[in-house]
Protein backbone atom coordinates (compact mmCIF):
# COMPACT_ATOMS: atom_id res chain seq x y z
CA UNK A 1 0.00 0.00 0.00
CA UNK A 2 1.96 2.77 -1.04
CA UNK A 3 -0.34 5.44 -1.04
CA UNK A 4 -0.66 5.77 3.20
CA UNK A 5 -3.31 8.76 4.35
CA UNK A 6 -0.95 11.63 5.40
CA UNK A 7 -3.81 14.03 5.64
CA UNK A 8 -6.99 13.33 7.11
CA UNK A 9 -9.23 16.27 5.49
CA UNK A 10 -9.35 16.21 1.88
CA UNK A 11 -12.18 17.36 0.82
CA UNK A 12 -12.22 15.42 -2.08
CA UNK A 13 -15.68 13.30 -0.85
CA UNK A 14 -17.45 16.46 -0.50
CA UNK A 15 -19.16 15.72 -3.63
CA UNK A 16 -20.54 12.21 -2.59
CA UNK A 17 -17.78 10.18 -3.85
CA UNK A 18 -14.81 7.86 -2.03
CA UNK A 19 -11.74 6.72 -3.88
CA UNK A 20 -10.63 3.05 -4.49
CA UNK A 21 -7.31 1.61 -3.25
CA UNK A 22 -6.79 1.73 -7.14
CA UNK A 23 -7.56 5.68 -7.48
CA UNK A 24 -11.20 4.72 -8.83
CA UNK A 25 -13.57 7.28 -7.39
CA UNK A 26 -17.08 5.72 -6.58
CA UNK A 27 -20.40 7.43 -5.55
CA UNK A 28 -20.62 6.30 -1.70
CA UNK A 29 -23.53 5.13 -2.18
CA UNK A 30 -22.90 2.39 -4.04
CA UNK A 31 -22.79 -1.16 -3.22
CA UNK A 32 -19.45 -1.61 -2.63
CA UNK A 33 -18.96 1.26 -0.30
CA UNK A 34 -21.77 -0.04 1.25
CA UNK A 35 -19.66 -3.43 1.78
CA UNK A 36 -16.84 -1.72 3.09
CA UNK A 37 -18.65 0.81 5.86
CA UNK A 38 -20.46 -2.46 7.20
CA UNK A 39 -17.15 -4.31 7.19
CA UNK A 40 -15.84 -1.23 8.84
CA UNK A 41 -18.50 -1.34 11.67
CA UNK A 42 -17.93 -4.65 12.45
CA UNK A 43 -14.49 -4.27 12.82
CA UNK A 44 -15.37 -1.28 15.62
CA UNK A 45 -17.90 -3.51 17.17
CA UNK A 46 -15.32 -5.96 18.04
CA UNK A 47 -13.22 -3.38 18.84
CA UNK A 48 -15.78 -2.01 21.66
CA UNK A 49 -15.87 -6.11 23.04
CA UNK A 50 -12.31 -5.44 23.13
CA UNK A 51 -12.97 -2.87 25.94
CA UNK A 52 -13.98 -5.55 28.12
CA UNK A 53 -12.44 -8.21 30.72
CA UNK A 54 -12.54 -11.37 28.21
CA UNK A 55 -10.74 -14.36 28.50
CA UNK A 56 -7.05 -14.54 26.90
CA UNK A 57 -7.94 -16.68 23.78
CA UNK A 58 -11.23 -15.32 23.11
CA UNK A 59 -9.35 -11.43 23.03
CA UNK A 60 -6.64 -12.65 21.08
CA UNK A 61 -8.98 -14.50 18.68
CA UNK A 62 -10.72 -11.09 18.16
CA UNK A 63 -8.00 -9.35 17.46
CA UNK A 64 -6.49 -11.37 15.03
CA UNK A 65 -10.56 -11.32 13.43
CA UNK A 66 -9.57 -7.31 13.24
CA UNK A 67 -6.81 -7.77 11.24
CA UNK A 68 -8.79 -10.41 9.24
CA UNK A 69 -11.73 -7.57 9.00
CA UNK A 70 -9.07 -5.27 7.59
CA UNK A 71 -7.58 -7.52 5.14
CA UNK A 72 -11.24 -7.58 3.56
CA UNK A 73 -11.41 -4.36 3.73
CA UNK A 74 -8.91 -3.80 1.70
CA UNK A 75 -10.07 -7.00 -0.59
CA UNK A 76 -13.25 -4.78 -1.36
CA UNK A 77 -11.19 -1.18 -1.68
CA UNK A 78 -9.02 -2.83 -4.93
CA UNK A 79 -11.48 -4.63 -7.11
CA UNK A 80 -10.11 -7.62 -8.37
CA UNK A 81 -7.04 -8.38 -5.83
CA UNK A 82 -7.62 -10.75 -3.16
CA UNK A 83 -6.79 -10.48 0.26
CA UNK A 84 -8.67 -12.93 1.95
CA UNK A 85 -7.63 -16.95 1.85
CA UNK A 86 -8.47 -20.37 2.65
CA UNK A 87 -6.66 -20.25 5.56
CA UNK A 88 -8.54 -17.54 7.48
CA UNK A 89 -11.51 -20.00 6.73
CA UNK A 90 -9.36 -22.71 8.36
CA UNK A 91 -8.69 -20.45 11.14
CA UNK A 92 -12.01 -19.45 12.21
CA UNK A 93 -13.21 -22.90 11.46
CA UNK A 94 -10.86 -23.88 14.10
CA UNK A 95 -11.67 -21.48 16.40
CA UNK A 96 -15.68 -22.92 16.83
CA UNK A 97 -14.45 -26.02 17.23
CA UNK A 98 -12.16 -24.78 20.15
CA UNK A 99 -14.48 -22.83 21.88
CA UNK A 100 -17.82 -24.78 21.07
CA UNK A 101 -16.39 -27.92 22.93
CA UNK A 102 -16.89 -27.21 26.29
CA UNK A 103 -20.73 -25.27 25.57
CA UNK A 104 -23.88 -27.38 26.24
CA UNK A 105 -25.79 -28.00 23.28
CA UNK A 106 -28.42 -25.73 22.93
CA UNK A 107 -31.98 -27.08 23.75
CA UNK A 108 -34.05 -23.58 23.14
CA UNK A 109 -33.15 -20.58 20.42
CA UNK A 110 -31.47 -17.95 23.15
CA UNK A 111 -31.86 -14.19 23.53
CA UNK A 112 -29.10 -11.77 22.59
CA UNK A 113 -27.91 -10.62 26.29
CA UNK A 114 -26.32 -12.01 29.23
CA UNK A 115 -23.31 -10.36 30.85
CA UNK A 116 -22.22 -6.98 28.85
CA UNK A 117 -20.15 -8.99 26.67
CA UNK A 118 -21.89 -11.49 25.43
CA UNK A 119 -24.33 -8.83 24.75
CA UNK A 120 -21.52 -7.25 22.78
CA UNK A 121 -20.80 -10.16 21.11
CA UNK A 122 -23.99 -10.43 20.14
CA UNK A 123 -24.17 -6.83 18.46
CA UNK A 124 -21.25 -7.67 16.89
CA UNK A 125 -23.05 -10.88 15.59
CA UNK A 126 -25.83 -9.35 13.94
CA UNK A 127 -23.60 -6.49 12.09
CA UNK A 128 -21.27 -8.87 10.90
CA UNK A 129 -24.60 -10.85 9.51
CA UNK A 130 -25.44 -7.67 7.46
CA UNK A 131 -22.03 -6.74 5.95
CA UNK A 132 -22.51 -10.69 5.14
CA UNK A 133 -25.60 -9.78 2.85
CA UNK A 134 -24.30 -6.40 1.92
CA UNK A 135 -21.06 -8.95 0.16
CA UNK A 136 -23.50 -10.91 -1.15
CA UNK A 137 -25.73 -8.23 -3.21
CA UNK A 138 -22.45 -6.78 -3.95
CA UNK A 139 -21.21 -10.21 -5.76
CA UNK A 140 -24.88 -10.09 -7.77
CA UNK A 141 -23.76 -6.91 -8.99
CA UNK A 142 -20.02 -6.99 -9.26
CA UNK A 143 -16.52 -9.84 -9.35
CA UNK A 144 -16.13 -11.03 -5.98
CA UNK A 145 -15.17 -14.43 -5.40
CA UNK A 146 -16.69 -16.60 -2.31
CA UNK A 147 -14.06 -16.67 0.27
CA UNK A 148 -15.16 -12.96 2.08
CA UNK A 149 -19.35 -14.30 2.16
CA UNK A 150 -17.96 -17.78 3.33
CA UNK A 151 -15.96 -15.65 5.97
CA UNK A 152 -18.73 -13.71 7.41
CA UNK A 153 -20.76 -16.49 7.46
CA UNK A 154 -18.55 -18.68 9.57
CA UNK A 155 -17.34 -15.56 11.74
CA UNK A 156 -21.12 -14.83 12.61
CA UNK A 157 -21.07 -18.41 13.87
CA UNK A 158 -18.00 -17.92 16.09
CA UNK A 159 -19.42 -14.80 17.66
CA UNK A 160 -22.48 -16.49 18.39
CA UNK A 161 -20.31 -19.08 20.11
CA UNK A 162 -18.04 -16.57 21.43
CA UNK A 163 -21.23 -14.83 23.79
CA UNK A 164 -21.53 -18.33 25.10
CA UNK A 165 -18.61 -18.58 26.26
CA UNK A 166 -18.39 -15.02 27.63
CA UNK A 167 -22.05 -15.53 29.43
CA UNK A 168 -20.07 -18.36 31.09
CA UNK A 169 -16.91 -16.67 32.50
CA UNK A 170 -19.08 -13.68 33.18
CA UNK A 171 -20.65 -16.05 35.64
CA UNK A 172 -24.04 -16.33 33.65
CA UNK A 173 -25.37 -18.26 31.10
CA UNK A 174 -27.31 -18.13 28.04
CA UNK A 175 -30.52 -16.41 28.05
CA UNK A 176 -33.22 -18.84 26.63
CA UNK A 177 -36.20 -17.74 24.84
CA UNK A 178 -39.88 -19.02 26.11
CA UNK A 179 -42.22 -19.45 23.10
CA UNK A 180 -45.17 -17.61 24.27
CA UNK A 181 -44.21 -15.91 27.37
CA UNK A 182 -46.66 -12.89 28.51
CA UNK A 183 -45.55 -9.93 29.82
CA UNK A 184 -46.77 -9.34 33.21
């Protein structure tokens, strides 16, 4: 990346466009820059989990997911050059098998919440299931190959686990829903 941001304000999306990692200037509205702001959202949501007390492997899985988040980032700033490989599949893949082990299997659908992180987690969950359909009207529309959908689809699996685990070692569990409950 040779061209690094030296100055913040440039004025230059005053008019409703963004450039491209390849100098391409888009309208930001368009799909991709769509992609890329809910890629960048999810990338601050697990940031703000970050903030909390977590476990050791569970904060250094998330911050490796940044970097991951980042590399498609940049995947979906440079049409056509891909960033994002078989091996952060692998990677994520392993990391719901590690932390899914010790979890009871789930008997009832559960309620985002919990202990503040798990709740997090759960935010992050759901954004990271929209920049997941954001990809996927973007590859209708435009070349992107599989890997960054397959990507967000596993990593909204892992955060899902990932608030399981944190419910736990906040001293909680998961919250179950009750088909049917009244209020009151």
């Amino acid at each position: 990346m040779a061209n690094r941001l030296s100055k913040i304000v440039t004025r230059t999306g005053d008019d409703g466009s963004t450039g491209l990692s390849s100098g391409e200037r888009i309208a930001k509205d368009q799909p991709r820059v769509a992609a890329m702001g809910d890629v960048d959202e999810l990338n601050s949501n697990i940031g703000l989990l970050l903030t909390e007390t977590l476990p050791d492997a569970v904060r250094e899985a998330l911050v490796s997911i940044q970097h991951d988040l980042f590399d498609l980032g940049g995947e979906l700033s440079l049409p056509g050059h891909t960033l994002v490989s078989e091996a952060h599949l692998t990677r994520i893949d392993g990391l719901i098998e590690q932390f899914n082990v010790d979890l009871p299997p789930l008997r009832e659908f559960i309620l985002p919440g919990g202990c503040r992180a798990a709740a997090l987690a759960h935010v992050a969950r759901t954004v990271c299931r929209r920049a997941e359909r954001t990809l996927v009207g973007l590859r209708q529309s435009e070349n992107l190959h599989t890997l960054p959908v397959q990507y967000l689809n596993r990593l909204s699996d892992l955060l899902f686990v990932l608030a399981r685990v944190l419910n736990r070692t906040g001293g909680g569990s998961d919250v179950q829903w009750q088909q049917g409950r009244k209020a009151g």
